[in-house]
N, C-alpha and C. Protein backbone atom coordinates (compact mmCIF):
# COMPACT_ATOMS: atom_id res chain seq x y z
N UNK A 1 0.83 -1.20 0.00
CA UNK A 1 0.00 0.00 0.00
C UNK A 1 0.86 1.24 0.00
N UNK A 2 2.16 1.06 0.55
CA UNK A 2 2.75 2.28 0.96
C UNK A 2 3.50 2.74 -0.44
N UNK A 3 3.80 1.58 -0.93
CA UNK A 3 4.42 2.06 -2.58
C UNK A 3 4.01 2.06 -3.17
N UNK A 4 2.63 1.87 -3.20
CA UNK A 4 1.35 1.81 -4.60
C UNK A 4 0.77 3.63 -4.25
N UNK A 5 1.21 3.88 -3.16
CA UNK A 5 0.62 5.33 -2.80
C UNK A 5 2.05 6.49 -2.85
N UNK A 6 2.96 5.74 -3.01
CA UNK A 6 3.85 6.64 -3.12
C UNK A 6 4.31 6.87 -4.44
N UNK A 7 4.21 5.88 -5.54
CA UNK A 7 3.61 5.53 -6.91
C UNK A 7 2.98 6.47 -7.49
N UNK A 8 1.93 6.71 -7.30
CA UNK A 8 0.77 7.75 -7.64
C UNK A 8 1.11 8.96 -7.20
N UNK A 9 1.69 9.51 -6.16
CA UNK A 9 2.21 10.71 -5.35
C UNK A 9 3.41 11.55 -6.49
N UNK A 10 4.25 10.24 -7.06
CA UNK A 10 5.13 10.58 -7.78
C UNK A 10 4.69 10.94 -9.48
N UNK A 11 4.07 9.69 -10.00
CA UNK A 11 2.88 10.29 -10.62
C UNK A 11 2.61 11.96 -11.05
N UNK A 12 1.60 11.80 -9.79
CA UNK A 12 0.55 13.26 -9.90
C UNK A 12 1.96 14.76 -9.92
N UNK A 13 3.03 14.51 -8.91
CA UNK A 13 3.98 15.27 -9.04
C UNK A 13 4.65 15.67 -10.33
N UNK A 14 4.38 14.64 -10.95
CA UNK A 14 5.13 14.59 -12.80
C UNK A 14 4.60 15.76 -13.44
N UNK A 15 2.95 15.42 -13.22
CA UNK A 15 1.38 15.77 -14.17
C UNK A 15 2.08 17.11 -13.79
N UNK A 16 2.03 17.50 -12.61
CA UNK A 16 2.32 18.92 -12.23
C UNK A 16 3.19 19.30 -12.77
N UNK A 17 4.66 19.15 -12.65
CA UNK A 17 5.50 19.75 -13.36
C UNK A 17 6.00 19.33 -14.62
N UNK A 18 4.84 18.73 -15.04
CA UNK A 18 4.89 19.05 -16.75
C UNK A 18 5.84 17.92 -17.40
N UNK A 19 6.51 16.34 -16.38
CA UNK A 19 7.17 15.67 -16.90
C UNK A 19 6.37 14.40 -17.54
N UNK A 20 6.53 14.49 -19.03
CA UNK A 20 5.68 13.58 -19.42
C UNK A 20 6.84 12.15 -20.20
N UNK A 21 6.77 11.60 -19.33
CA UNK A 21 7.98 10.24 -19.71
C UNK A 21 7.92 9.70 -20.58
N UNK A 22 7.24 9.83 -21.63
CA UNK A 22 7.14 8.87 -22.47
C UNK A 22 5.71 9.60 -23.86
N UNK A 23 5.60 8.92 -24.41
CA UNK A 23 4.77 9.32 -26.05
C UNK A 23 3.18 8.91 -25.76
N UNK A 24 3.17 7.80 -24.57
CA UNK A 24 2.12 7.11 -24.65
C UNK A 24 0.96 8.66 -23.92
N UNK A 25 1.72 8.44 -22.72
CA UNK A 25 1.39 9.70 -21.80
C UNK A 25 0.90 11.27 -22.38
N UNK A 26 2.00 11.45 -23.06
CA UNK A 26 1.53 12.83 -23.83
C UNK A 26 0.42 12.99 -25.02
N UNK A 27 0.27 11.37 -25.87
CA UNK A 27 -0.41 11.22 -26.45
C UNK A 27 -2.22 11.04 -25.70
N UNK A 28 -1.92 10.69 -24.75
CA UNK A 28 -3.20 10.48 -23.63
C UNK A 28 -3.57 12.05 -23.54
N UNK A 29 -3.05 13.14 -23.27
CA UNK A 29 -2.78 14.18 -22.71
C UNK A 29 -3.38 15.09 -23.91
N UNK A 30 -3.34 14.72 -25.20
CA UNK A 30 -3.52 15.45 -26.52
C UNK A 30 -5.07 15.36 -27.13
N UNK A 31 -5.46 14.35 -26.83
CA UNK A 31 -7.09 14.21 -26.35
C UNK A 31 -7.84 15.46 -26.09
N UNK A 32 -6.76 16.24 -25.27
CA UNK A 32 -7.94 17.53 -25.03
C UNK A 32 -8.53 18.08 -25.54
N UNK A 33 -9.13 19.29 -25.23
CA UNK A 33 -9.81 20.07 -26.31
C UNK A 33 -10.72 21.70 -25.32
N UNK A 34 -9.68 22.65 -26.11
CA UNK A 34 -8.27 23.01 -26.89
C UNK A 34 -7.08 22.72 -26.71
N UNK A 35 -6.87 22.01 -27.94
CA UNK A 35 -5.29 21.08 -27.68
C UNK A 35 -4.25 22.48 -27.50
N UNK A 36 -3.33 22.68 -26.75
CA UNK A 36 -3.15 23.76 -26.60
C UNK A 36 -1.50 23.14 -26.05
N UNK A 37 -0.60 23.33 -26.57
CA UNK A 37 0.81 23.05 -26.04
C UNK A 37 1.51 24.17 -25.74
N UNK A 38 2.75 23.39 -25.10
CA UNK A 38 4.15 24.33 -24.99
C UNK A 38 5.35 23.80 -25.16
N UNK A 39 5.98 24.50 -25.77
CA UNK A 39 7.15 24.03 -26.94
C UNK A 39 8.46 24.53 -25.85
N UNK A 40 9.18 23.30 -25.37
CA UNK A 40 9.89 23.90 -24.78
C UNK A 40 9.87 24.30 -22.91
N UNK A 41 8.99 23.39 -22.41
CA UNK A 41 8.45 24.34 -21.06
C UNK A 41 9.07 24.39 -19.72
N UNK A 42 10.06 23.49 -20.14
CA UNK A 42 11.17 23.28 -18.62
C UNK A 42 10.21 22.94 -17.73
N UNK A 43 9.38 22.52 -17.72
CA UNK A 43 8.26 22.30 -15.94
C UNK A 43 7.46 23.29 -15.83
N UNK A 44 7.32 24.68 -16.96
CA UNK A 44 6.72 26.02 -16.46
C UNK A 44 5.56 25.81 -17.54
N UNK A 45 4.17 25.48 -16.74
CA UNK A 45 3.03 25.56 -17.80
C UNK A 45 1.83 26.20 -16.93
N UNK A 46 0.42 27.09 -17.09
CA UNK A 46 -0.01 27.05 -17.09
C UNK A 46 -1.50 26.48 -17.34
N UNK A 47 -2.70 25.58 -16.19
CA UNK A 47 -3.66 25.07 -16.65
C UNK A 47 -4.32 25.37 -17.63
N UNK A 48 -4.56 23.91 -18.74
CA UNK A 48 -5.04 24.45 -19.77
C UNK A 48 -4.21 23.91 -20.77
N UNK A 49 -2.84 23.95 -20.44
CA UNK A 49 -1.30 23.58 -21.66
C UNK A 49 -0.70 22.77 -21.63
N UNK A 50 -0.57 21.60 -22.35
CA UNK A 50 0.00 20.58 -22.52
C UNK A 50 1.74 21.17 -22.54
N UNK A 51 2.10 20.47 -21.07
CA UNK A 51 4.09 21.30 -21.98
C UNK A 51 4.61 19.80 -22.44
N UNK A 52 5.64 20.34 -23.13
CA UNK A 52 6.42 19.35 -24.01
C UNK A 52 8.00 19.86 -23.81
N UNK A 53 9.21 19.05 -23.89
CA UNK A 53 10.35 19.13 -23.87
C UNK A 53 11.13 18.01 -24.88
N UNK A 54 12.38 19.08 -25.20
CA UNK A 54 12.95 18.22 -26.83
C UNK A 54 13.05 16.48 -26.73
N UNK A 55 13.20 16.20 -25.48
CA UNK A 55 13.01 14.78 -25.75
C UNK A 55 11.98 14.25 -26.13
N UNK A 56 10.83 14.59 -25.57
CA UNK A 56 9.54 13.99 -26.57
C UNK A 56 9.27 14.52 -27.96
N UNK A 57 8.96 15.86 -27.78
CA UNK A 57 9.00 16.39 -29.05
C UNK A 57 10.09 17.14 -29.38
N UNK A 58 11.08 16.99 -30.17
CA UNK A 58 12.03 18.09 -30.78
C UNK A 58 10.97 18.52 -32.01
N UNK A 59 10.89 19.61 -32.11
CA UNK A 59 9.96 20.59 -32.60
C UNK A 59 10.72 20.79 -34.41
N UNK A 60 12.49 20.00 -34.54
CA UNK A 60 12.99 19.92 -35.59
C UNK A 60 12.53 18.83 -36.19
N UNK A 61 12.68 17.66 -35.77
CA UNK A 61 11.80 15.93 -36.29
C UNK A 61 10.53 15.87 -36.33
N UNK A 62 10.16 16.05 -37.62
CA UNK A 62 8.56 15.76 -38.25
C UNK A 62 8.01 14.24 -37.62
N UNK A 63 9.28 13.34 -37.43
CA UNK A 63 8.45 12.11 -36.33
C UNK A 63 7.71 12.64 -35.17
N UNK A 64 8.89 12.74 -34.45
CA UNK A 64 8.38 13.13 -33.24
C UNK A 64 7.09 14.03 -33.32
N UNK A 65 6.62 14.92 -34.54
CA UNK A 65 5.45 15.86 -34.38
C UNK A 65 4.32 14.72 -34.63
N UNK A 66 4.78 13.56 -35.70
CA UNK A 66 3.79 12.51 -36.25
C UNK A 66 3.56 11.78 -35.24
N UNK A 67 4.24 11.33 -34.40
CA UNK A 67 3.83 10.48 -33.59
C UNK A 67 3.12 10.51 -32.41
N UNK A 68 2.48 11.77 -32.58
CA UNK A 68 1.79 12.22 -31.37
C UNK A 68 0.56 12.95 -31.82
N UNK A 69 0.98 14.11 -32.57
CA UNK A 69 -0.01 14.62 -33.19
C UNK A 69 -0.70 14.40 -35.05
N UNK A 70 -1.78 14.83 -35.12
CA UNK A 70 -2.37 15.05 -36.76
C UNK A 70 -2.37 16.23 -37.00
N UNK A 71 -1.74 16.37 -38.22
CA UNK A 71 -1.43 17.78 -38.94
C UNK A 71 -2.92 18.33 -38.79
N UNK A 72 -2.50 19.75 -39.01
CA UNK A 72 -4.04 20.46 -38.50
C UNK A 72 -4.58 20.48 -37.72
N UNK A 73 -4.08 19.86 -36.15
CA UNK A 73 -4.89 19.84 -35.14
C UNK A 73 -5.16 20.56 -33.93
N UNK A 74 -3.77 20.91 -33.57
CA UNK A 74 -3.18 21.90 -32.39
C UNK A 74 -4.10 23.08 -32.71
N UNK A 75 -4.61 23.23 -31.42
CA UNK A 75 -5.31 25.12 -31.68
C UNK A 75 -4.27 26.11 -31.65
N UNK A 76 -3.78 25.78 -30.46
CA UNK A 76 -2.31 26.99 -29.99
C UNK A 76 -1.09 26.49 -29.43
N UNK A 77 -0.12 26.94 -29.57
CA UNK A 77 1.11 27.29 -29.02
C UNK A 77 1.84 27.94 -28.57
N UNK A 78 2.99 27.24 -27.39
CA UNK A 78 3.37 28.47 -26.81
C UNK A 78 4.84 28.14 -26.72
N UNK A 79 6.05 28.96 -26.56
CA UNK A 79 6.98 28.85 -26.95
C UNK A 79 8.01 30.34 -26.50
N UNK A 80 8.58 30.37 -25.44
CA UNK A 80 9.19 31.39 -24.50
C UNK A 80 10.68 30.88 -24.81
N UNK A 81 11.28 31.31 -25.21
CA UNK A 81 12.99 31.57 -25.18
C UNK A 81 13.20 30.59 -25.36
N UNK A 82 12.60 29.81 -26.43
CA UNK A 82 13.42 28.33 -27.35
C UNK A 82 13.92 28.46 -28.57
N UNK A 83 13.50 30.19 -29.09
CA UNK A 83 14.11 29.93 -31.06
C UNK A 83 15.25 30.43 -31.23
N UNK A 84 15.87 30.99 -29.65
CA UNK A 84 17.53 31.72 -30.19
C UNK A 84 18.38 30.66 -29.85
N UNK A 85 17.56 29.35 -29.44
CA UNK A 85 18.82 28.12 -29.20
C UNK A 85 18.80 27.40 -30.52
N UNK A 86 18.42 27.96 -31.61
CA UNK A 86 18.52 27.32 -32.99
C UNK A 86 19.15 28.19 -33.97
N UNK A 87 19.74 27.57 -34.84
CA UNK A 87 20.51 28.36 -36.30
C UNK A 87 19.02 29.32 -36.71
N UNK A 88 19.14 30.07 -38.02
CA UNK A 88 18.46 30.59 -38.48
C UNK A 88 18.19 29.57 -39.17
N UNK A 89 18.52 28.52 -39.48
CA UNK A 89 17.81 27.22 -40.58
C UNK A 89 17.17 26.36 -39.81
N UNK A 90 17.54 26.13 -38.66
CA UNK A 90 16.36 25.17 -37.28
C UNK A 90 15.56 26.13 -37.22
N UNK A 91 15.74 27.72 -37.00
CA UNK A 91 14.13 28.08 -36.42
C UNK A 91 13.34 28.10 -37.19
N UNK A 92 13.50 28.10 -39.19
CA UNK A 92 12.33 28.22 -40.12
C UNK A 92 12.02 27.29 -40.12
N UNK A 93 12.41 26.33 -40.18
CA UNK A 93 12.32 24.31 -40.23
C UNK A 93 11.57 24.04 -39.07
N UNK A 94 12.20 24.29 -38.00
CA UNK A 94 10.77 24.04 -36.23
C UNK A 94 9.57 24.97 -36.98
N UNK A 95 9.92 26.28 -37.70
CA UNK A 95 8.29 27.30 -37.30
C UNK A 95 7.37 26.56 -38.96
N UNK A 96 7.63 25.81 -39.88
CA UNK A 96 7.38 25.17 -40.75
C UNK A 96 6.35 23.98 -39.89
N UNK A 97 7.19 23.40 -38.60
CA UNK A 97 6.39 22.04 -38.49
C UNK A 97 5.22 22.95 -37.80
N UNK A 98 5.33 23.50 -36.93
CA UNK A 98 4.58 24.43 -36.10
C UNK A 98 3.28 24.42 -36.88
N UNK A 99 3.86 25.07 -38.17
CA UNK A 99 2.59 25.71 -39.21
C UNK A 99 1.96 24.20 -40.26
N UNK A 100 2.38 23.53 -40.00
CA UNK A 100 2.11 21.81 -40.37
C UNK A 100 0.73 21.46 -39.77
N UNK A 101 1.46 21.38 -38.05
CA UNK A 101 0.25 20.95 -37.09
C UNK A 101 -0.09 21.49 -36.19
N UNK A 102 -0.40 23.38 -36.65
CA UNK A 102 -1.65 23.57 -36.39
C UNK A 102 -2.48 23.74 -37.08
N UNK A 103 -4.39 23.48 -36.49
CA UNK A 103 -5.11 23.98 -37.41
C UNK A 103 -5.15 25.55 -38.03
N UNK A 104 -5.74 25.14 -39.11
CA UNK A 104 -6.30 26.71 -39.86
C UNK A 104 -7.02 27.44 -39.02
N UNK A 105 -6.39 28.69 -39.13
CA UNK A 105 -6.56 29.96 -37.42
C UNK A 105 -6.49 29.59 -36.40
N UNK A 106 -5.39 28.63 -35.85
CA UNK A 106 -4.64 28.59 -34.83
C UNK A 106 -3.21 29.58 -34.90
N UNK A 107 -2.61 29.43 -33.68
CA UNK A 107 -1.43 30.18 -33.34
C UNK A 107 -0.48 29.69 -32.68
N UNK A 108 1.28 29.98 -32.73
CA UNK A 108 2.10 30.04 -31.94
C UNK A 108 2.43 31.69 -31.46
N UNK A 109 2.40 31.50 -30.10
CA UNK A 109 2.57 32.23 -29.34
C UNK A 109 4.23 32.74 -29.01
N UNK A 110 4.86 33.37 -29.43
CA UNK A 110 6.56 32.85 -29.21
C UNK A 110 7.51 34.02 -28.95
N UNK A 111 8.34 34.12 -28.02
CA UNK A 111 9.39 34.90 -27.47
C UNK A 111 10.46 34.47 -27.55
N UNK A 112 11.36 35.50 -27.80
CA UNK A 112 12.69 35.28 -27.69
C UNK A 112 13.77 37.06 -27.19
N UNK A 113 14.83 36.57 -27.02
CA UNK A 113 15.17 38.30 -26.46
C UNK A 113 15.40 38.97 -27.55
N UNK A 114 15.19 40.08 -26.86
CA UNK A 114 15.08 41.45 -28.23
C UNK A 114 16.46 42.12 -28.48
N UNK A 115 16.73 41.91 -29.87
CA UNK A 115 18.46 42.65 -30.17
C UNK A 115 18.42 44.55 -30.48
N UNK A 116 16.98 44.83 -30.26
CA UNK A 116 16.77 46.11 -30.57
C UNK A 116 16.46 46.62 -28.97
N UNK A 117 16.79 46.27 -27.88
CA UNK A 117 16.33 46.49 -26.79
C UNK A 117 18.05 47.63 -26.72
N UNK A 118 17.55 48.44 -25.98
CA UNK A 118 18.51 49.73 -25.99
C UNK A 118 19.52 49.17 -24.57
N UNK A 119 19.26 48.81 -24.03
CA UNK A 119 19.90 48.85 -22.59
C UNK A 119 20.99 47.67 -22.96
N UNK A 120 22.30 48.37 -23.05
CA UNK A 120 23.84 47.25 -23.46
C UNK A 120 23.94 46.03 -22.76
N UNK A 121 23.82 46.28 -21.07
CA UNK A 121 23.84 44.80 -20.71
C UNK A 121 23.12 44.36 -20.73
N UNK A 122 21.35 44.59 -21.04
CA UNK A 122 20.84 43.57 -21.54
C UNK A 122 21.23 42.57 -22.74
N UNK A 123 22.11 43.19 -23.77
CA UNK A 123 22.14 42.74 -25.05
C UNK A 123 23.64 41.84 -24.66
N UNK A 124 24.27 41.96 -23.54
CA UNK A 124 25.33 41.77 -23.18
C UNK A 124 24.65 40.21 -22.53
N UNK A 125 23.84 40.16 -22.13
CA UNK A 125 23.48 39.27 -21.01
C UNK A 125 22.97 37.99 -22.31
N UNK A 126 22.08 38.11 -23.03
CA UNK A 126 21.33 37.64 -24.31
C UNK A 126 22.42 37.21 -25.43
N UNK A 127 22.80 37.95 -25.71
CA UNK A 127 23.24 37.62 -27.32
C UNK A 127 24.43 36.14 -27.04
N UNK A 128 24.37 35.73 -28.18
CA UNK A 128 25.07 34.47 -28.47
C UNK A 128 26.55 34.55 -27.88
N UNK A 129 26.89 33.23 -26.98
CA UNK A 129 28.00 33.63 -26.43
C UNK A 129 28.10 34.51 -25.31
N UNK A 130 26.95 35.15 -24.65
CA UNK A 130 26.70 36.26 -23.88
C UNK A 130 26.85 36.01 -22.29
N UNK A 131 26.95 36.66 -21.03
CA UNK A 131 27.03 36.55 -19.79
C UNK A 131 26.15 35.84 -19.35
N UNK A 132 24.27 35.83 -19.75
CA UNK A 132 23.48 35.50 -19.47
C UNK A 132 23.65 34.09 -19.01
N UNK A 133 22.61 33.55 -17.94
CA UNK A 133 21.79 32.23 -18.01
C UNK A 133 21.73 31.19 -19.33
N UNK A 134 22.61 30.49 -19.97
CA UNK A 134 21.90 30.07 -21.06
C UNK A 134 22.44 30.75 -22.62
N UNK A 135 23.08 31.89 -22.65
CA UNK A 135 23.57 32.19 -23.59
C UNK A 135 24.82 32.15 -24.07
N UNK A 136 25.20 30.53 -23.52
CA UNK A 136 26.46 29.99 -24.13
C UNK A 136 25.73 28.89 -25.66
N UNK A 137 24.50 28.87 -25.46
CA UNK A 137 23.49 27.93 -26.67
C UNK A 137 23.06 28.85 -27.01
N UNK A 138 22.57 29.95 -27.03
CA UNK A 138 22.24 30.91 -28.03
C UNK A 138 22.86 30.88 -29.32
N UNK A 139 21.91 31.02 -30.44
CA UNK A 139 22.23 31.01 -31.95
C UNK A 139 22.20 32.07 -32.53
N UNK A 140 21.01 33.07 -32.28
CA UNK A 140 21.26 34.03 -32.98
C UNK A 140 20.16 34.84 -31.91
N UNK A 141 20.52 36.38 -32.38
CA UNK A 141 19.60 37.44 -31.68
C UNK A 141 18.83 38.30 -32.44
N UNK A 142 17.41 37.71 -32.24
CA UNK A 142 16.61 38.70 -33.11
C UNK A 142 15.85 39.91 -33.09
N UNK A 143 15.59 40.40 -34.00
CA UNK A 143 15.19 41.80 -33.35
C UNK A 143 13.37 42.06 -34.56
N UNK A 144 12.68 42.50 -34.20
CA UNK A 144 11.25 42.29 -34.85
C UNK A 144 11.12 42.32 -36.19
N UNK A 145 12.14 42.41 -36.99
CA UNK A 145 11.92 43.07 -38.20
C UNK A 145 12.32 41.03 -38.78
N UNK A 146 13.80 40.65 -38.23
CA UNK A 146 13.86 39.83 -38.86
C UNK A 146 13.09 38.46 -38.03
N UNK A 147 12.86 38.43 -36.85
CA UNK A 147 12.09 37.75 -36.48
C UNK A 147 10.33 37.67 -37.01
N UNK A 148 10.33 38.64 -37.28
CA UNK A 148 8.77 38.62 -38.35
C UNK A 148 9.08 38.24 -39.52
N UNK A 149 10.07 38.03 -40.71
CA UNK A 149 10.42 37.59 -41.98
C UNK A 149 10.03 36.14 -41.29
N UNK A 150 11.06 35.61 -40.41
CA UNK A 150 11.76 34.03 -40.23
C UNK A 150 9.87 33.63 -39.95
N UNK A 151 8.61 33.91 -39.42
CA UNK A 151 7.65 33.67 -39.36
C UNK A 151 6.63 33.63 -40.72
N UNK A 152 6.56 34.73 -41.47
CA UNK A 152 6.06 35.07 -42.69
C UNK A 152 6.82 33.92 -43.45
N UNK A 153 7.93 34.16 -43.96
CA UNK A 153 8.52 32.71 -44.67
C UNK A 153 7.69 31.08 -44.46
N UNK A 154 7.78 30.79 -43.12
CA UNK A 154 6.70 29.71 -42.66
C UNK A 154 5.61 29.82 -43.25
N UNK A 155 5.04 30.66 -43.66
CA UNK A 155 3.27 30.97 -44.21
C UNK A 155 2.49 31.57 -42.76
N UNK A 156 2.77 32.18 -42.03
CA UNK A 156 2.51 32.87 -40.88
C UNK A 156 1.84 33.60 -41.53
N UNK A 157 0.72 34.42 -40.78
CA UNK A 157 0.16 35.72 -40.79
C UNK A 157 0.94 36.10 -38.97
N UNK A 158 1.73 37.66 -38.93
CA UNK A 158 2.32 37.56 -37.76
C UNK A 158 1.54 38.92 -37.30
N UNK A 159 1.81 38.70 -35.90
CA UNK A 159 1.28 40.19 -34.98
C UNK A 159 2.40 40.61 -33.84
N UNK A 160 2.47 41.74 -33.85
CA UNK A 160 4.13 42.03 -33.13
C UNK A 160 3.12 42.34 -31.74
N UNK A 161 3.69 42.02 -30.66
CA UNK A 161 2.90 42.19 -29.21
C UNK A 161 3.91 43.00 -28.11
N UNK A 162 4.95 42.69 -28.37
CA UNK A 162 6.15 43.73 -27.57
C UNK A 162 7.73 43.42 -28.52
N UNK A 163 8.06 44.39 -28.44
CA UNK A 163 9.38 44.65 -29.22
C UNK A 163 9.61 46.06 -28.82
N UNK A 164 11.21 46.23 -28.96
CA UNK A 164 11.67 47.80 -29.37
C UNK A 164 11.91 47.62 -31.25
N UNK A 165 11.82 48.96 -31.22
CA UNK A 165 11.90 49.19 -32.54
C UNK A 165 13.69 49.84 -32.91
N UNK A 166 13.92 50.32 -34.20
CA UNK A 166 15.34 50.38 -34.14
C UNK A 166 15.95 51.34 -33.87
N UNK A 167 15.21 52.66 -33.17
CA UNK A 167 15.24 53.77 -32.34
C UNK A 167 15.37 53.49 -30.96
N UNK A 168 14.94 52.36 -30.78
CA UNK A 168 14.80 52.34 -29.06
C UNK A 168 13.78 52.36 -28.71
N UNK A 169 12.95 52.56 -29.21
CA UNK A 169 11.54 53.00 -28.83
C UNK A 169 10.72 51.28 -28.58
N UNK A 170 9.77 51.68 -27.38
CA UNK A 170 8.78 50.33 -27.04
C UNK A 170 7.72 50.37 -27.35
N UNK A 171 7.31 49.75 -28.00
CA UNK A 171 6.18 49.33 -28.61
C UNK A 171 5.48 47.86 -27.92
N UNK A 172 3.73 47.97 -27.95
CA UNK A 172 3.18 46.85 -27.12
C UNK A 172 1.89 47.14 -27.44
N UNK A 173 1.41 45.93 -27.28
CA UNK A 173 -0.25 45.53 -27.38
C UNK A 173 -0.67 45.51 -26.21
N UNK A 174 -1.97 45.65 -26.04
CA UNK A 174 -2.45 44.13 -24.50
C UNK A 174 -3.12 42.81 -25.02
N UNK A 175 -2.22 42.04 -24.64
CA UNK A 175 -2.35 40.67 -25.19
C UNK A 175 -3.17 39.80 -23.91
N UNK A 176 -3.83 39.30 -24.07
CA UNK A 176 -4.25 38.03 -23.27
C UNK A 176 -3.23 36.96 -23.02
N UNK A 177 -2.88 37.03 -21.48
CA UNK A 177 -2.29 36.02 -21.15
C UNK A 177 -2.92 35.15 -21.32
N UNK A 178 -4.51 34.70 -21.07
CA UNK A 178 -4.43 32.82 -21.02
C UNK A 178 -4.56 32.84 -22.16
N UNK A 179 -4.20 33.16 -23.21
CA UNK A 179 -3.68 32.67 -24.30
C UNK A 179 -2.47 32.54 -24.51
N UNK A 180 -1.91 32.50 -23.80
CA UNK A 180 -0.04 32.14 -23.55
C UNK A 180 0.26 33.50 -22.85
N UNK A 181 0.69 32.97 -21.81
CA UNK A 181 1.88 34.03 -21.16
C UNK A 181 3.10 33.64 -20.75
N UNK A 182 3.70 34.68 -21.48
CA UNK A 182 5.28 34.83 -21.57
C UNK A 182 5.22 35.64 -19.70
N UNK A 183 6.12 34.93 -19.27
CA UNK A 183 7.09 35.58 -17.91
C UNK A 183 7.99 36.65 -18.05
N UNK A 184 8.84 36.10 -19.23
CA UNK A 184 9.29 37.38 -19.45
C UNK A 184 9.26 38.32 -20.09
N UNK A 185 8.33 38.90 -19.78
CA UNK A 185 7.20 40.55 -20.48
C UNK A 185 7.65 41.77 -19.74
N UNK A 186 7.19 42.68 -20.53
CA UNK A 186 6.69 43.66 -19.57
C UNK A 186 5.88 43.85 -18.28
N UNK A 187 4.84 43.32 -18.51
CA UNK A 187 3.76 42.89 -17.17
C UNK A 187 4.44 41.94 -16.33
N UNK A 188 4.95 40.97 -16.48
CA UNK A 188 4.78 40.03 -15.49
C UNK A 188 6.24 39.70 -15.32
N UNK A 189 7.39 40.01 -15.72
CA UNK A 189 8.43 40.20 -15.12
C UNK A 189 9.16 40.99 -13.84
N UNK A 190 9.24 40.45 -12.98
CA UNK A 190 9.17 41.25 -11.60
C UNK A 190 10.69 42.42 -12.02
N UNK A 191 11.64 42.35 -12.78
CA UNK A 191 12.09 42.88 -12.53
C UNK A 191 12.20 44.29 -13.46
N UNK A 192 10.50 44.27 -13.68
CA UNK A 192 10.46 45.64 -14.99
C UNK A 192 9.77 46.64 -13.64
N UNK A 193 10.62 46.42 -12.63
CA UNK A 193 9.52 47.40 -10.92
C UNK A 193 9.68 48.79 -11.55
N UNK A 194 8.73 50.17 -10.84
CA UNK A 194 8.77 50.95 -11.16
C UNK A 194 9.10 52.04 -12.39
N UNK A 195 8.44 51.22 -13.27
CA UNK A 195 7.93 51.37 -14.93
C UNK A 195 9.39 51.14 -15.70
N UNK A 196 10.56 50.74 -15.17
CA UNK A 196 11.55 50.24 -15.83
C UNK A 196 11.79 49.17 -16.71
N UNK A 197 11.90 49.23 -17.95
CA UNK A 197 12.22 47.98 -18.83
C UNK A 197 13.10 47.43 -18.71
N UNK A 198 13.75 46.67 -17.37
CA UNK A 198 14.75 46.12 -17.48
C UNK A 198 15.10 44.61 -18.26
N UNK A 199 13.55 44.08 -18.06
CA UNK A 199 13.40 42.51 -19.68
C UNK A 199 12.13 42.57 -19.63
N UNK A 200 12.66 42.28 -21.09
CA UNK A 200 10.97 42.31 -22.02
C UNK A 200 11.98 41.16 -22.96
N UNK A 201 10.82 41.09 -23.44
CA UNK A 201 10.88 39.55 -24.60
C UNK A 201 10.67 40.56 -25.98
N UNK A 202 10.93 40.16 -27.30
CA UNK A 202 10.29 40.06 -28.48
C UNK A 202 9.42 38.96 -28.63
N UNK A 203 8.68 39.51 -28.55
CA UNK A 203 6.90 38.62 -28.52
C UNK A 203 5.99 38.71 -29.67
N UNK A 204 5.68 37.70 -30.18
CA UNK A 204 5.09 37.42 -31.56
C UNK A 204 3.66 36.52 -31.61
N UNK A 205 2.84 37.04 -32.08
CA UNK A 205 1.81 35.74 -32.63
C UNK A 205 2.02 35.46 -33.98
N UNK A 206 1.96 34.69 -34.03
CA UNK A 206 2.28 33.84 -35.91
C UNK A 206 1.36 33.20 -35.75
N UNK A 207 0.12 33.18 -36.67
CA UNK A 207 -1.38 32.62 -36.98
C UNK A 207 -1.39 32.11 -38.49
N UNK A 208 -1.83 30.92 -38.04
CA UNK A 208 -1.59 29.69 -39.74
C UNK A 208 -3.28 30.49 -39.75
N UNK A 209 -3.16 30.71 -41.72
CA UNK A 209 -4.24 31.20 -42.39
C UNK A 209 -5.38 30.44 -42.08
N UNK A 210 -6.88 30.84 -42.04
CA UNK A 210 -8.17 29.73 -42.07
C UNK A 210 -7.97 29.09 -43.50
């Protein structure tokens, strides 16, 4: 009893942080409806979002997208600081499968850091090779102009939601988080306190045509 309950404990702990062991599991999980993923989620998902990590799905292998999902099916996606860990030829090739399997007027939701962001050590912290967390795998640093091509190329229809522009200047929507929220925003990054932009994301919707 004590390991059939500690079994399940470990289990339900998984469900929570988003570790899905295996194809069978995630495929159980895809059933939903709105199929609604996250590309990339390290353990960080909001109810509602199927997360996924490159071992089940690498978002580059059309298997791995086949073996789980049917083209056209995904409503939405979400996808926070996974496309600067790819060449410029992995991120059109991942945003290709993206636009594969989702349905017609669905969306990926997707961030990455901004190379038009004015503040040096931010760009110091980010860019490829950089001080940052993580930016010894950084590939490239995009900034809205060419991060909206690398989407449009895919067959995207795109919508810019936060970016600087190539003045410096900030530009922003109000976007609905439960339709994906990015952490690291404007809003919900604790460390943008007292109206300071200290991180913001380049934040994109890319919407496959009806």
């Amino acid at each position: 009893m004590r390991t059939a309950g500690l079994g399940q404990l470990l289990h339900s702990a998984r469900r929570r942080l988003g570790v899905f062991r295996d194809v069978r599991t995630l495929k159980k999980a895809a059933r939903s409806s709105p199929l609604r993923i996250v590309v990339g989620a390290g353990g960080r998902f909001d109810p509602g979002w199927i997360p996924t990590d490159v071992d089940i799905l690498d978002i580059l292998d059309e298997r791995h997208w086949r073996r789980v999902f049917r083209e056209n099916s995904i409503d939405a996606m979400l996808a926070e600081h996974v496309w600067e860990h790819l060449t410029p030829e992995q991120g059109l090739l991942g945003a290709r499968h993206c636009h594969m399997f989702l349905r017609p007027g669905g969306y990926l939701r997707v961030a990455v850091p901004d190379g038009f962001h004015p503040d040096s050590q931010y760009i110091e912290c980010v860019r490829p090779g950089g001080t940052g967390a993580g930016a010894d795998d950084h590939k490239v640093l995009y900034n809205h102009v060419s991060f909206r091509q690398l989407f449009e190329s895919a067959g995207f229809w795109v919508e810019l939601l936060e970016f600087f522009d190539a003045q410096g200047q900030f530009h922003a929507v109000d976007w609905d988080p439960s339709q994906g929220k990015i952490d690291r925003s404007r809003r919900f990054d604790e460390r943008n306190s007292g109206g300071r932009l200290a991180y913001t994301s380049l934040i994109l919707d890319a919407r496959k045509p009806s």
